[in-house]
PDB file of N, CA and C in Angstrom:
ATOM      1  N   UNK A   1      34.663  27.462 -28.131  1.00  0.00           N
ATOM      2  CA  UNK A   1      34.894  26.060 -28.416  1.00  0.00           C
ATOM      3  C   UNK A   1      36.307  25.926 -28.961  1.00  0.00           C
ATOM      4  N   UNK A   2      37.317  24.791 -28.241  1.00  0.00           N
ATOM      5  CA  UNK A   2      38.471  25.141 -28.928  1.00  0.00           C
ATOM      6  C   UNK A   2      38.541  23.917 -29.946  1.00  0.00           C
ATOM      7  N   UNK A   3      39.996  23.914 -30.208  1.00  0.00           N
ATOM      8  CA  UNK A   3      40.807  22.732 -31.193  1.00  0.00           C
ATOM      9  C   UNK A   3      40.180  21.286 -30.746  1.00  0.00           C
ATOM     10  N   UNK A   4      40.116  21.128 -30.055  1.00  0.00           N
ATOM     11  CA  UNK A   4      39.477  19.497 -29.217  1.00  0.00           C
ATOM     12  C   UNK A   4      38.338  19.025 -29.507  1.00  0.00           C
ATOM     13  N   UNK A   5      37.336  20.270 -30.372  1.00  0.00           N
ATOM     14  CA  UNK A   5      36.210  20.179 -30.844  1.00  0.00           C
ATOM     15  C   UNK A   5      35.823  20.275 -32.140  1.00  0.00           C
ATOM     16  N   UNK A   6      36.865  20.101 -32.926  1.00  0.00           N
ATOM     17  CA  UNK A   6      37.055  20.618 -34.066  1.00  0.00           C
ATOM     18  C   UNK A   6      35.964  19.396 -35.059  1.00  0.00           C
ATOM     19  N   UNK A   7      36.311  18.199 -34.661  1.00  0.00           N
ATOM     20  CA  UNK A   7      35.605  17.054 -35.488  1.00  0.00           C
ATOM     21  C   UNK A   7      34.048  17.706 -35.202  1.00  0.00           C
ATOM     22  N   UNK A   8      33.359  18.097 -33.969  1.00  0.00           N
ATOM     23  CA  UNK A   8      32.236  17.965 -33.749  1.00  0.00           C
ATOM     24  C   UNK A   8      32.044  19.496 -34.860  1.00  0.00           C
ATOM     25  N   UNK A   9      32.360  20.393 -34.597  1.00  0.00           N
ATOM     26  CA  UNK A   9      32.066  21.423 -35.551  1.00  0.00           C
ATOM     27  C   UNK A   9      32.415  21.201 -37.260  1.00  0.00           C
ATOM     28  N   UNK A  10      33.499  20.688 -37.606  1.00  0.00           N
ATOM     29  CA  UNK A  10      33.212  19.839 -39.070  1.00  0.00           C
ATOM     30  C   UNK A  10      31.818  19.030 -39.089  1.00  0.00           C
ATOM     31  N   UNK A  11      31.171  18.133 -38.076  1.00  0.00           N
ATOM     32  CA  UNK A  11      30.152  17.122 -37.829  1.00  0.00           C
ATOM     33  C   UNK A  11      29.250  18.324 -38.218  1.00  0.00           C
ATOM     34  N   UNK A  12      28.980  19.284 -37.807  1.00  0.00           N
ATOM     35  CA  UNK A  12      27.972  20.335 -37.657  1.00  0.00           C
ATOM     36  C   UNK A  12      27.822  21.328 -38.889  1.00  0.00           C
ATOM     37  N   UNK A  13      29.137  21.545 -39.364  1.00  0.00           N
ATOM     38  CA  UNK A  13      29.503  21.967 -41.003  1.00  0.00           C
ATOM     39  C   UNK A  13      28.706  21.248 -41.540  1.00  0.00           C
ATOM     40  N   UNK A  14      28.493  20.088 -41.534  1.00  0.00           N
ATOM     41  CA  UNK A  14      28.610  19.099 -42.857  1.00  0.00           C
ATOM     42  C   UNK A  14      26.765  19.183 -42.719  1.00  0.00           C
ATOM     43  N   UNK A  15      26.338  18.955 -41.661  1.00  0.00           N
ATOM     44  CA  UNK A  15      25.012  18.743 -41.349  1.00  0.00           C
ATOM     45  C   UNK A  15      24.034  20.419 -41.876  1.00  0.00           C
ATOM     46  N   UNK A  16      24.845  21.371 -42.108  1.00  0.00           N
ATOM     47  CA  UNK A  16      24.512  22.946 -42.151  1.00  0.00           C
ATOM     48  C   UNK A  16      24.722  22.512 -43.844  1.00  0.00           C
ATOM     49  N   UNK A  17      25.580  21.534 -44.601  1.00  0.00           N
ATOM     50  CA  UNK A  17      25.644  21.708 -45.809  1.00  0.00           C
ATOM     51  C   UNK A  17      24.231  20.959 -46.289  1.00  0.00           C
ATOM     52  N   UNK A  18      24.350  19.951 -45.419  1.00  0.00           N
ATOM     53  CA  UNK A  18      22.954  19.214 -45.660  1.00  0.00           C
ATOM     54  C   UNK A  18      21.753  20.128 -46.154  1.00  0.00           C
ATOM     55  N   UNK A  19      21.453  21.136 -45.158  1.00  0.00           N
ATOM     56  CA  UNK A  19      20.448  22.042 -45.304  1.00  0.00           C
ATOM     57  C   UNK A  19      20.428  22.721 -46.308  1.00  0.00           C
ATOM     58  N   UNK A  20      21.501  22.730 -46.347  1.00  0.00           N
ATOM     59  CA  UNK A  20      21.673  24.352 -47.672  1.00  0.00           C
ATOM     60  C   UNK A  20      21.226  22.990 -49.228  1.00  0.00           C
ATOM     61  N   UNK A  21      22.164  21.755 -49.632  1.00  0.00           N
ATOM     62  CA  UNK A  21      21.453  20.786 -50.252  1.00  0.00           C
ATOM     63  C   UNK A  21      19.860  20.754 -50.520  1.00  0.00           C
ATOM     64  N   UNK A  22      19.449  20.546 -49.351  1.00  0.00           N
ATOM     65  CA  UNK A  22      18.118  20.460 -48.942  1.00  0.00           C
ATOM     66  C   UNK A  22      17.108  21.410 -50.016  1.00  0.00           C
ATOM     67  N   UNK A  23      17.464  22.887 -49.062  1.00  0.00           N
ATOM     68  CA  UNK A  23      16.897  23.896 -49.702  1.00  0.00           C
ATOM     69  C   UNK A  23      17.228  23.990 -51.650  1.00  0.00           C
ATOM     70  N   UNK A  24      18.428  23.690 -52.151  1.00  0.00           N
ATOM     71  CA  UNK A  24      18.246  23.527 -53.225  1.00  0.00           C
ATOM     72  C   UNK A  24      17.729  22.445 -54.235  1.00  0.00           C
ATOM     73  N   UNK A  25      17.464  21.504 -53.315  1.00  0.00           N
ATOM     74  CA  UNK A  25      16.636  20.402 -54.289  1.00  0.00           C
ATOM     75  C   UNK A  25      15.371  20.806 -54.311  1.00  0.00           C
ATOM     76  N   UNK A  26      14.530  21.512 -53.343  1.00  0.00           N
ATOM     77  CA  UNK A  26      13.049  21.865 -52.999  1.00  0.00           C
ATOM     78  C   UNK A  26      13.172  22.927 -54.081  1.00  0.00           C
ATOM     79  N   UNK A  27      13.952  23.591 -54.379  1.00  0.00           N
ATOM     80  CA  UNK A  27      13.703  24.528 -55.272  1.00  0.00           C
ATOM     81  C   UNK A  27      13.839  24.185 -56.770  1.00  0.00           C
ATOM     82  N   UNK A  28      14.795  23.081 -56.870  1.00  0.00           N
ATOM     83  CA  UNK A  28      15.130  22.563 -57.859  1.00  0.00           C
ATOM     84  C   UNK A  28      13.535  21.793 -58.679  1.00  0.00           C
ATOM     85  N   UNK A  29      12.837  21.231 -57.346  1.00  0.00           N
ATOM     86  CA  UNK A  29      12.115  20.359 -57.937  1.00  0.00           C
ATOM     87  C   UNK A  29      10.839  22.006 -58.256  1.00  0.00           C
ATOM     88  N   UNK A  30      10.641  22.511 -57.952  1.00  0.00           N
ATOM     89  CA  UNK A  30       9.264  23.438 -57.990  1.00  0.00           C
ATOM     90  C   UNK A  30       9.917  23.964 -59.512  1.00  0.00           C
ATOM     91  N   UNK A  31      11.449  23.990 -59.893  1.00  0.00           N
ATOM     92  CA  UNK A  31      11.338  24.482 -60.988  1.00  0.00           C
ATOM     93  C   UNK A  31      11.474  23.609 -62.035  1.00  0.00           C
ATOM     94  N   UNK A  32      11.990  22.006 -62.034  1.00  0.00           N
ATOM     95  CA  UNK A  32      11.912  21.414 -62.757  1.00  0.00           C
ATOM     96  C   UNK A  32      10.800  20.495 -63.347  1.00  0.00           C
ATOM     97  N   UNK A  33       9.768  20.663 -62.667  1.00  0.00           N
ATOM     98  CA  UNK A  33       8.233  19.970 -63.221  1.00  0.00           C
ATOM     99  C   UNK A  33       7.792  20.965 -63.508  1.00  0.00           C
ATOM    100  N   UNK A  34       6.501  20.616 -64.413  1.00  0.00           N
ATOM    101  CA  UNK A  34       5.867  21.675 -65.138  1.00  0.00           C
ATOM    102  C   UNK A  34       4.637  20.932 -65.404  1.00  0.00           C
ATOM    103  N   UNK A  35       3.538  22.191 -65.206  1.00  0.00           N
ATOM    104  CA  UNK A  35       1.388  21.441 -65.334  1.00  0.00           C
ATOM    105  C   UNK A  35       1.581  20.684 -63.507  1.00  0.00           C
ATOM    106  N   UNK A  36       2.212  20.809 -62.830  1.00  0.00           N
ATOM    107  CA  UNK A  36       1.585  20.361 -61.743  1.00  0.00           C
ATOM    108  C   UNK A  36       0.556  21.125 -60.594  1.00  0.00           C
ATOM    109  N   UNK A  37       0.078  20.543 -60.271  1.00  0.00           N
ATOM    110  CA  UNK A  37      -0.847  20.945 -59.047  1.00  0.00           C
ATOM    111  C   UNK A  37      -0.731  21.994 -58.438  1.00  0.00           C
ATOM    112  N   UNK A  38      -1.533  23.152 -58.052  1.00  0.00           N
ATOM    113  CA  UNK A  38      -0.857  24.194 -57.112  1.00  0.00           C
ATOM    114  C   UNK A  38      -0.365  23.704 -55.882  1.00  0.00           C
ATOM    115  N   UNK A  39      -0.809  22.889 -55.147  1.00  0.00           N
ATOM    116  CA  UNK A  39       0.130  22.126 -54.001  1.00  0.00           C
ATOM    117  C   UNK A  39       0.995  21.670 -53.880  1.00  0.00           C
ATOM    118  N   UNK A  40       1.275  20.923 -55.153  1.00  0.00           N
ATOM    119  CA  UNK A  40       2.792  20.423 -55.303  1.00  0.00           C
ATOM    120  C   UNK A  40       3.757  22.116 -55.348  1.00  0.00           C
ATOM    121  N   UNK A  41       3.572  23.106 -55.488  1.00  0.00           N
ATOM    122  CA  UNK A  41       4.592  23.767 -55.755  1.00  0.00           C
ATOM    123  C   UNK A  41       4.617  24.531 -54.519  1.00  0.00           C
ATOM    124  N   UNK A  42       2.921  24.221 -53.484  1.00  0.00           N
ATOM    125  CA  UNK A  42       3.310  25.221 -52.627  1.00  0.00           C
ATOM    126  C   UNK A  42       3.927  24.554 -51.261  1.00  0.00           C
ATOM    127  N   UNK A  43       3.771  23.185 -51.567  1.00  0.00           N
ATOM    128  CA  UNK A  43       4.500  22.050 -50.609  1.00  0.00           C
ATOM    129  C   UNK A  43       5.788  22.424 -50.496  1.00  0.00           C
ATOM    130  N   UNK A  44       6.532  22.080 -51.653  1.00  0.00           N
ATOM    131  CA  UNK A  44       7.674  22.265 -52.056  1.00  0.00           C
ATOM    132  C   UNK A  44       8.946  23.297 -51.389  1.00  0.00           C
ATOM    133  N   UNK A  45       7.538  24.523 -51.651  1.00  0.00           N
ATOM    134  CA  UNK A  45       8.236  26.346 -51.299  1.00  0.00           C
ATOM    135  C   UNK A  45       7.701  26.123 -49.841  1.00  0.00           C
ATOM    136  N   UNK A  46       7.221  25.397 -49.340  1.00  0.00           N
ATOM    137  CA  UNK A  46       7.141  24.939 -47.833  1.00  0.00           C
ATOM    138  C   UNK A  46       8.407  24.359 -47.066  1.00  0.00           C
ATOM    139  N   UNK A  47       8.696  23.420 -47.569  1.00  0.00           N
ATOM    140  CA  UNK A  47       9.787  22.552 -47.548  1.00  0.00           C
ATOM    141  C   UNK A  47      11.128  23.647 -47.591  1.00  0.00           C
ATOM    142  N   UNK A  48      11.352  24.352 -48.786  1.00  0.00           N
ATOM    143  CA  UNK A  48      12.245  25.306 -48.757  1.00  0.00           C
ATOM    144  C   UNK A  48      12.329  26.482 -47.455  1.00  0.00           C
ATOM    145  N   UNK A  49      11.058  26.440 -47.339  1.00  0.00           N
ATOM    146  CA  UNK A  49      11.204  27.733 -46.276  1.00  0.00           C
ATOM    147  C   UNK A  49      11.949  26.898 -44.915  1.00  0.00           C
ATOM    148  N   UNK A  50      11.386  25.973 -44.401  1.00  0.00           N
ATOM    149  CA  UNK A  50      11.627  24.859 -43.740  1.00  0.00           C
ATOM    150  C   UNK A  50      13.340  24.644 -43.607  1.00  0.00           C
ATOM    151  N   UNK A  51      13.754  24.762 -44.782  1.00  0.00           N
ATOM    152  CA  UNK A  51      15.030  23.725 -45.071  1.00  0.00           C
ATOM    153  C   UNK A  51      15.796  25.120 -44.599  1.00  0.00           C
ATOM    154  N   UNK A  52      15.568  26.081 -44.572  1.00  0.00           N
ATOM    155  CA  UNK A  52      16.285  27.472 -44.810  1.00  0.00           C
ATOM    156  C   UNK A  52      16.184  27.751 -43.383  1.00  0.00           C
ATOM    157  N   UNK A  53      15.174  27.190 -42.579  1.00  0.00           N
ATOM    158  CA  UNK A  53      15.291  27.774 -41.246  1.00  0.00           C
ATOM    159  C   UNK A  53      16.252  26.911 -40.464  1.00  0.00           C
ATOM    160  N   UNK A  54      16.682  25.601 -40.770  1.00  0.00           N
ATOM    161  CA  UNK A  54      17.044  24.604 -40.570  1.00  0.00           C
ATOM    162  C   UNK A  54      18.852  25.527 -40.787  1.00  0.00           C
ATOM    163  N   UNK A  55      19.058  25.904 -41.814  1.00  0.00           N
ATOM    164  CA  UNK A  55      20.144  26.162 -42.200  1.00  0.00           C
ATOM    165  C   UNK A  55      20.489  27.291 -41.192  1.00  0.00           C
ATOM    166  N   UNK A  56      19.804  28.216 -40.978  1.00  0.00           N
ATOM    167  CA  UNK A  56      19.835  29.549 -40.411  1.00  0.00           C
ATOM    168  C   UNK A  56      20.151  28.968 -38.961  1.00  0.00           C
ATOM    169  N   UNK A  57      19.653  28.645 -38.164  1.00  0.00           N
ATOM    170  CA  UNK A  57      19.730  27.906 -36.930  1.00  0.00           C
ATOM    171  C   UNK A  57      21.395  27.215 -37.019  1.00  0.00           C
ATOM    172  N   UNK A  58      21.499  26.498 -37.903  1.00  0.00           N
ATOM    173  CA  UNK A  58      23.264  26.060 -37.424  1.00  0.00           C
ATOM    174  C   UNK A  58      23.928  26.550 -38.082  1.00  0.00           C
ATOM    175  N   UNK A  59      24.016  27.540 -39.114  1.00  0.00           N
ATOM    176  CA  UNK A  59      25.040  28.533 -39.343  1.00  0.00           C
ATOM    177  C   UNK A  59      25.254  29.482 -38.519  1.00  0.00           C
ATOM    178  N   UNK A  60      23.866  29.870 -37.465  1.00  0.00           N
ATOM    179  CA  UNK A  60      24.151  30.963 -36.572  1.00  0.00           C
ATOM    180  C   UNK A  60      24.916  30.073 -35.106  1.00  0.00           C
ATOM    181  N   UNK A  61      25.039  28.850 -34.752  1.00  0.00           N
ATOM    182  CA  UNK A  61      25.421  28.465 -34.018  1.00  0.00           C
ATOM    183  C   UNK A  61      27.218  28.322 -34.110  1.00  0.00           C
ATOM    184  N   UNK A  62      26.914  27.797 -35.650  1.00  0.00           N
ATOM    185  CA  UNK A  62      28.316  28.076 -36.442  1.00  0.00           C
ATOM    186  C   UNK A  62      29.229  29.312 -35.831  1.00  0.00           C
ATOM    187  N   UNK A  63      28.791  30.347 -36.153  1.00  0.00           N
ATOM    188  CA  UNK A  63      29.421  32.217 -36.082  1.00  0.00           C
ATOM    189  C   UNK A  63      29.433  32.177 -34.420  1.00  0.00           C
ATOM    190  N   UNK A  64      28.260  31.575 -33.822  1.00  0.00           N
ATOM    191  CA  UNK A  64      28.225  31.420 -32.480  1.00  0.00           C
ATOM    192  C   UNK A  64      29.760  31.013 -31.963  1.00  0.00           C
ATOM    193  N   UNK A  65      30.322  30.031 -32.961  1.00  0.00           N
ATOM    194  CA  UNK A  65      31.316  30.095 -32.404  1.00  0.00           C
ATOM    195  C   UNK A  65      32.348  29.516 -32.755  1.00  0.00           C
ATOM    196  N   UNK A  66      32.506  31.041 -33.558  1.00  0.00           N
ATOM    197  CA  UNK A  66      33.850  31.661 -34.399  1.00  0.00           C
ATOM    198  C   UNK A  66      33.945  30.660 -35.861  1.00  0.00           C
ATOM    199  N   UNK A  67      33.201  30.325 -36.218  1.00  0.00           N
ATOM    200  CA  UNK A  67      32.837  29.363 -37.755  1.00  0.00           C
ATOM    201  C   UNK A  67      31.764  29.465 -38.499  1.00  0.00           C
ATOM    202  N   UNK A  68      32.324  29.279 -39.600  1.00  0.00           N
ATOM    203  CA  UNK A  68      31.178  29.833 -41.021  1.00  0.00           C
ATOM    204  C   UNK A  68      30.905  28.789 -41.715  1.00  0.00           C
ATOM    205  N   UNK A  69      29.990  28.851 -41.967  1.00  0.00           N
ATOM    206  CA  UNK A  69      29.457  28.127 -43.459  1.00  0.00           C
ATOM    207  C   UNK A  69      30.647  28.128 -44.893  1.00  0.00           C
ATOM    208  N   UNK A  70      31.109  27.290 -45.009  1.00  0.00           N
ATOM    209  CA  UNK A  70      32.396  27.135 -46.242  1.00  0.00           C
ATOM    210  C   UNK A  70      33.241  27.403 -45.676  1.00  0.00           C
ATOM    211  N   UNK A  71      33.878  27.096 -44.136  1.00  0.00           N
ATOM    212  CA  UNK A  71      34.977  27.187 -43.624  1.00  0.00           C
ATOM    213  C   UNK A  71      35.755  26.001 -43.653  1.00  0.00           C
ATOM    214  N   UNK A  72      34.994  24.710 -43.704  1.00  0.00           N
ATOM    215  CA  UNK A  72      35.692  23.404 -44.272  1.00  0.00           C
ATOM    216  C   UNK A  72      34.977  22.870 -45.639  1.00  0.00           C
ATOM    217  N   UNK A  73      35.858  21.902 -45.745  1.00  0.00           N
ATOM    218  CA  UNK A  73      35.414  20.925 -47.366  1.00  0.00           C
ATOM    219  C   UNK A  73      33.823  20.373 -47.349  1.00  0.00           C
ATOM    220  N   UNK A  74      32.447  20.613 -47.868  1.00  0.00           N
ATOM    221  CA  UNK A  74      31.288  20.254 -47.836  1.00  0.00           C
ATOM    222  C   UNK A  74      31.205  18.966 -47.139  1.00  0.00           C
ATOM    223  N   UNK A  75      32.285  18.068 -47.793  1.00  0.00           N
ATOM    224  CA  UNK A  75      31.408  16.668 -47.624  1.00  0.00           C
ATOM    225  C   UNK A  75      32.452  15.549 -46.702  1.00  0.00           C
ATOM    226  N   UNK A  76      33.655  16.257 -46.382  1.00  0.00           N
ATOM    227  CA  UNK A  76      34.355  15.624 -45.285  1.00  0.00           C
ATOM    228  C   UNK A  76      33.898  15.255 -43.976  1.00  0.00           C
ATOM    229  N   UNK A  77      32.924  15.955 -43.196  1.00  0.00           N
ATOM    230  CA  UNK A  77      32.568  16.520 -42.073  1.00  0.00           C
ATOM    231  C   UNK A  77      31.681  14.879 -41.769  1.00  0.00           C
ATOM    232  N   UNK A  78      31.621  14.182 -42.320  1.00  0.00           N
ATOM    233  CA  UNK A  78      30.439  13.505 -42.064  1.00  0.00           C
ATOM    234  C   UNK A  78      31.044  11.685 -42.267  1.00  0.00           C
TER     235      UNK A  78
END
């Protein structure tokens, strides 16, 4: 993918930061309540697993081609 595509792979950065976001609020929340439900926490670590596969999938598309995760500014891309 060359230079001509550069916006769409920032577009795709930004959407891979999303995920990684994602995955840390799901974790955020399983550790910031407390006395809840065993479902609420196993929802949650659901959601995380979820959010992580989400991430894995366009960071590897990322490297796919020749770009990483923190190769541009998080929140420009979008």
């Amino acid at each position: 993918m060359g230079k001509s595509n550069l916006g769409l792979i920032k577009t795709i950065h930004a959407i891979c930061h999303i995920e990684f976001n994602a995955i840390n609020l799901a974790l955020d929340a399983v550790y910031q309540f407390h006395s809840m439900p065993k479902q609420f926490y196993q929802d949650w670590i659901k959601v995380t697993f979820e959010e992580s596969q989400n991430f894995t999938l366009i960071n590897n598309y990322l490297i796919k081609v020749k770009y990483r995760y923190g190769d541009f500014e998080a929140h420009n891309g979008l």
